[in-house]
C-alpha atoms as a PDB file:
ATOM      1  CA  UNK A   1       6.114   7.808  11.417  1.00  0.00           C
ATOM      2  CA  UNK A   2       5.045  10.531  13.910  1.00  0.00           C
ATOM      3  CA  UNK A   3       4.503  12.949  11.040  1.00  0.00           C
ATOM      4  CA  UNK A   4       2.136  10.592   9.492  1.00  0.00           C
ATOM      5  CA  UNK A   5       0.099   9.423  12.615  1.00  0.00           C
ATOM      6  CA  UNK A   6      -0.101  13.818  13.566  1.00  0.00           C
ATOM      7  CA  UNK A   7      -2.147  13.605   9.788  1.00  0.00           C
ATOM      8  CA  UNK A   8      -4.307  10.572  10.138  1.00  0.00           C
ATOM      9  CA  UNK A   9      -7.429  12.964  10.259  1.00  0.00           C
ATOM     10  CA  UNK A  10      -6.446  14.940   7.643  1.00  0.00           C
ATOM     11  CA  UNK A  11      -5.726  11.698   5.918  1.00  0.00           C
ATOM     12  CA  UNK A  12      -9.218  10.415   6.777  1.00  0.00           C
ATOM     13  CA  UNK A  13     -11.002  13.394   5.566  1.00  0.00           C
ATOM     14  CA  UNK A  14      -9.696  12.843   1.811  1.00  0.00           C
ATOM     15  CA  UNK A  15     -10.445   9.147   2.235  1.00  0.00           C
ATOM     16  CA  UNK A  16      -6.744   7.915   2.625  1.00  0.00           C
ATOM     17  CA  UNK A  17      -4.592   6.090   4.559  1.00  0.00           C
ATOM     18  CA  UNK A  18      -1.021   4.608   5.763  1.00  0.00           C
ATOM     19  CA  UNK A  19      -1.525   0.933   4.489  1.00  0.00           C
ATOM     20  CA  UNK A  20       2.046  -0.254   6.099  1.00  0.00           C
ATOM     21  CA  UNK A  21       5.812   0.954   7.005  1.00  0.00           C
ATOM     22  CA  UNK A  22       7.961  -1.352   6.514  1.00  0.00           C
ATOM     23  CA  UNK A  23      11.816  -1.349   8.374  1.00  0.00           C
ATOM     24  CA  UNK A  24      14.951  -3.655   8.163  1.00  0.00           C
ATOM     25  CA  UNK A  25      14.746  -3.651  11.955  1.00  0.00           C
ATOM     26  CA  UNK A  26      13.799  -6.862  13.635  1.00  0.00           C
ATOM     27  CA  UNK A  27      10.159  -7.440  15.087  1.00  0.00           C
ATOM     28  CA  UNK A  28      11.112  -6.102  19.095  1.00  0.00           C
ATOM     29  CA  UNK A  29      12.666  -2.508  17.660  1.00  0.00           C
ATOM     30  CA  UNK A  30       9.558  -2.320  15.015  1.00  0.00           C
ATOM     31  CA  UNK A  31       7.150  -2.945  17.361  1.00  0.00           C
ATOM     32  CA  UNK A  32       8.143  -0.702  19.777  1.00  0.00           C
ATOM     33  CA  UNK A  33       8.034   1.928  16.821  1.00  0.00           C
ATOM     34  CA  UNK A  34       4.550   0.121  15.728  1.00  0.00           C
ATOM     35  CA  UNK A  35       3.269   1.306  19.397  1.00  0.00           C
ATOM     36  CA  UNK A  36       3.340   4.487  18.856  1.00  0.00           C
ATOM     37  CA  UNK A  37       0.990   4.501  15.111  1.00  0.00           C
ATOM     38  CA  UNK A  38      -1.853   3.178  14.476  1.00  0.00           C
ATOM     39  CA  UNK A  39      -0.850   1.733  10.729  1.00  0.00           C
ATOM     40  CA  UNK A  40       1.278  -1.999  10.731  1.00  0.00           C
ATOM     41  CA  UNK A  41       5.004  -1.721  10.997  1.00  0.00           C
ATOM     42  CA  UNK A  42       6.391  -4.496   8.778  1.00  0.00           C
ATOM     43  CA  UNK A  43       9.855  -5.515   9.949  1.00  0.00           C
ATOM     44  CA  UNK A  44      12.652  -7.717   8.714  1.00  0.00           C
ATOM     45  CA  UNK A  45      12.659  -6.498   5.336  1.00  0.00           C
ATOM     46  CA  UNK A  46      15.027  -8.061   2.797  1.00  0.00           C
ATOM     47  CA  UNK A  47      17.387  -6.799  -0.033  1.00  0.00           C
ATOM     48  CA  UNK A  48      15.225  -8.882  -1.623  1.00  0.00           C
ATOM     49  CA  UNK A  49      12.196  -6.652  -1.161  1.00  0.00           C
ATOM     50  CA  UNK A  50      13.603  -3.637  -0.901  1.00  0.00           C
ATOM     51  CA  UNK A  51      14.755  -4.322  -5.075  1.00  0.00           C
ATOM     52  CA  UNK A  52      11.581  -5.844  -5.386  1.00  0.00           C
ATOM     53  CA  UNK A  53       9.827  -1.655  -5.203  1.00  0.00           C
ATOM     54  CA  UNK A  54      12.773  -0.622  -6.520  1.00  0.00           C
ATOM     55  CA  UNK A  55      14.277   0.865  -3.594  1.00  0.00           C
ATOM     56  CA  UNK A  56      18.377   1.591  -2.634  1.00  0.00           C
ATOM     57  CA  UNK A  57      19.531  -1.254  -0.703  1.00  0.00           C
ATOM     58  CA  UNK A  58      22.535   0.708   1.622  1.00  0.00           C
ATOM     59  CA  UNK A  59      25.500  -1.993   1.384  1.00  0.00           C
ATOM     60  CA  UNK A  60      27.799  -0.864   4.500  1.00  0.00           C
ATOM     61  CA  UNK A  61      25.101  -0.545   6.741  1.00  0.00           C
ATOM     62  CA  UNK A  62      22.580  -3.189   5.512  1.00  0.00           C
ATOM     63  CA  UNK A  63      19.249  -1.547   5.260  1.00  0.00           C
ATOM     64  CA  UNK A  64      17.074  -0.033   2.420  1.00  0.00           C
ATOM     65  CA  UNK A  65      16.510   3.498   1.364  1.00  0.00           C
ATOM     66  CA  UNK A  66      13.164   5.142   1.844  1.00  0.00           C
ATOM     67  CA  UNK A  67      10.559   4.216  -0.930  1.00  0.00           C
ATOM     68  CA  UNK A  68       6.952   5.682  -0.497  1.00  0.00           C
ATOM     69  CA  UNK A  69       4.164   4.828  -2.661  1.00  0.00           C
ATOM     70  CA  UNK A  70       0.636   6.261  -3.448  1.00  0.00           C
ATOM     71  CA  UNK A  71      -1.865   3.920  -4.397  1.00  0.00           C
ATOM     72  CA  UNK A  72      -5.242   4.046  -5.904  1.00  0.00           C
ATOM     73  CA  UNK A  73      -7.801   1.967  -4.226  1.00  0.00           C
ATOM     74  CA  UNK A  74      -7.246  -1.484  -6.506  1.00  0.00           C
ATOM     75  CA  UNK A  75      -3.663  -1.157  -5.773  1.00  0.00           C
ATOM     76  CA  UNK A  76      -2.206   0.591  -8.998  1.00  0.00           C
ATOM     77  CA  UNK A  77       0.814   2.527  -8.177  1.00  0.00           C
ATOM     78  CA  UNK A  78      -0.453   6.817  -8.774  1.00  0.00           C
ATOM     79  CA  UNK A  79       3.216   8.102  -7.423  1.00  0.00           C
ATOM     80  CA  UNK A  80       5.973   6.860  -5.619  1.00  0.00           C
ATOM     81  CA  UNK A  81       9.174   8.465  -4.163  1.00  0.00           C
ATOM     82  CA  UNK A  82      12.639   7.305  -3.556  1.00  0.00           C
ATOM     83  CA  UNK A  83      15.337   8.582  -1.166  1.00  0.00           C
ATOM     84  CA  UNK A  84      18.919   7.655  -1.004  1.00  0.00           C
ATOM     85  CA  UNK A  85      18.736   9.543   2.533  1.00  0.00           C
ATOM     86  CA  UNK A  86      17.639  11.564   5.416  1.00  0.00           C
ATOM     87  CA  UNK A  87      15.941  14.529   2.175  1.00  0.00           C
ATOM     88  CA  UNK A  88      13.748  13.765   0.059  1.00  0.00           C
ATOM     89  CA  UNK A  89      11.136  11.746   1.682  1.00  0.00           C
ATOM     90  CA  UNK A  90       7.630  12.328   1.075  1.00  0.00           C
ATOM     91  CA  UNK A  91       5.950  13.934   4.348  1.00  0.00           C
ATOM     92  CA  UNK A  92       1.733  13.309   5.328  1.00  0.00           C
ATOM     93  CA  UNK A  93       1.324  17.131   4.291  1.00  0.00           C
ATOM     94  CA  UNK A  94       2.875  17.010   0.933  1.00  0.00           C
ATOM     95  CA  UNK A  95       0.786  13.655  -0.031  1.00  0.00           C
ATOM     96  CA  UNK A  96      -2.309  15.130   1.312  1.00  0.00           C
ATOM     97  CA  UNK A  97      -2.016  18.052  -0.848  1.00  0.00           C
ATOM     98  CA  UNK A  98      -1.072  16.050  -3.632  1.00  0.00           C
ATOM     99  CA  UNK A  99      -4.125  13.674  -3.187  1.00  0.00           C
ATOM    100  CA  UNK A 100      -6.696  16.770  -2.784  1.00  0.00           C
ATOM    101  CA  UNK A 101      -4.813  18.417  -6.167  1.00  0.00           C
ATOM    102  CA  UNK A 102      -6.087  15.325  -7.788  1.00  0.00           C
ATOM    103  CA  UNK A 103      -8.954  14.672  -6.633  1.00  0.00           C
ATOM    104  CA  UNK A 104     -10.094  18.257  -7.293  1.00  0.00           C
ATOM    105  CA  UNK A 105      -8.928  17.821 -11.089  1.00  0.00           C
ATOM    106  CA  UNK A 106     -10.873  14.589 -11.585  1.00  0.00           C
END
């Protein structure tokens, strides 16, 4: 979450945002996290939801995967990522240059 609140001007300056975060982690531990950003922590999220996006629910240790999502301004889904652990996660720098890469081949 830090990575993403460093960016928030960078972020601003291509006219994008962090919507939400969302963590399996009840409201006290999220909040304390939320503190810290200036985007909503969700918490309490379900198996439920986390199939819902299509995310890896973690069985033995009860908590979903990473699942990151890009989305245009009416809410259409423009690219999404899925981990199944601590790599592959999509970092503020990488979606910034992705968003400027398309936005400078509109």
């Amino acid at each position: 979450m830090d990575d993403w609140e460093a960016h928030e001007s960078a972020l601003e300056a291509i006219d994008a945002r962090v919507v939400v975060a969302g963590s399996v982690d009840g409201a006290r531990h999220a909040g304390e996290v939320a503190a810290g950003v200036s985007f909503p922590i969700a918490h309490g999220v379900t198996r439920e939801q986390g199939r819902a996006v299509g995310a890896l629910w973690e069985g033995d240790r009860e908590f979903v995967q990473p699942a990151e999502f890009i989305l245009l301004g009416d809410g259409t889904v423009r690219a999404s990522s899925y981990a199944a652990g601590p790599l592959g996660r999509l970092d503020a720098a990488d979606a910034i240059k992705l968003i400027s890469f398309w936005e400078s081949n509109r």
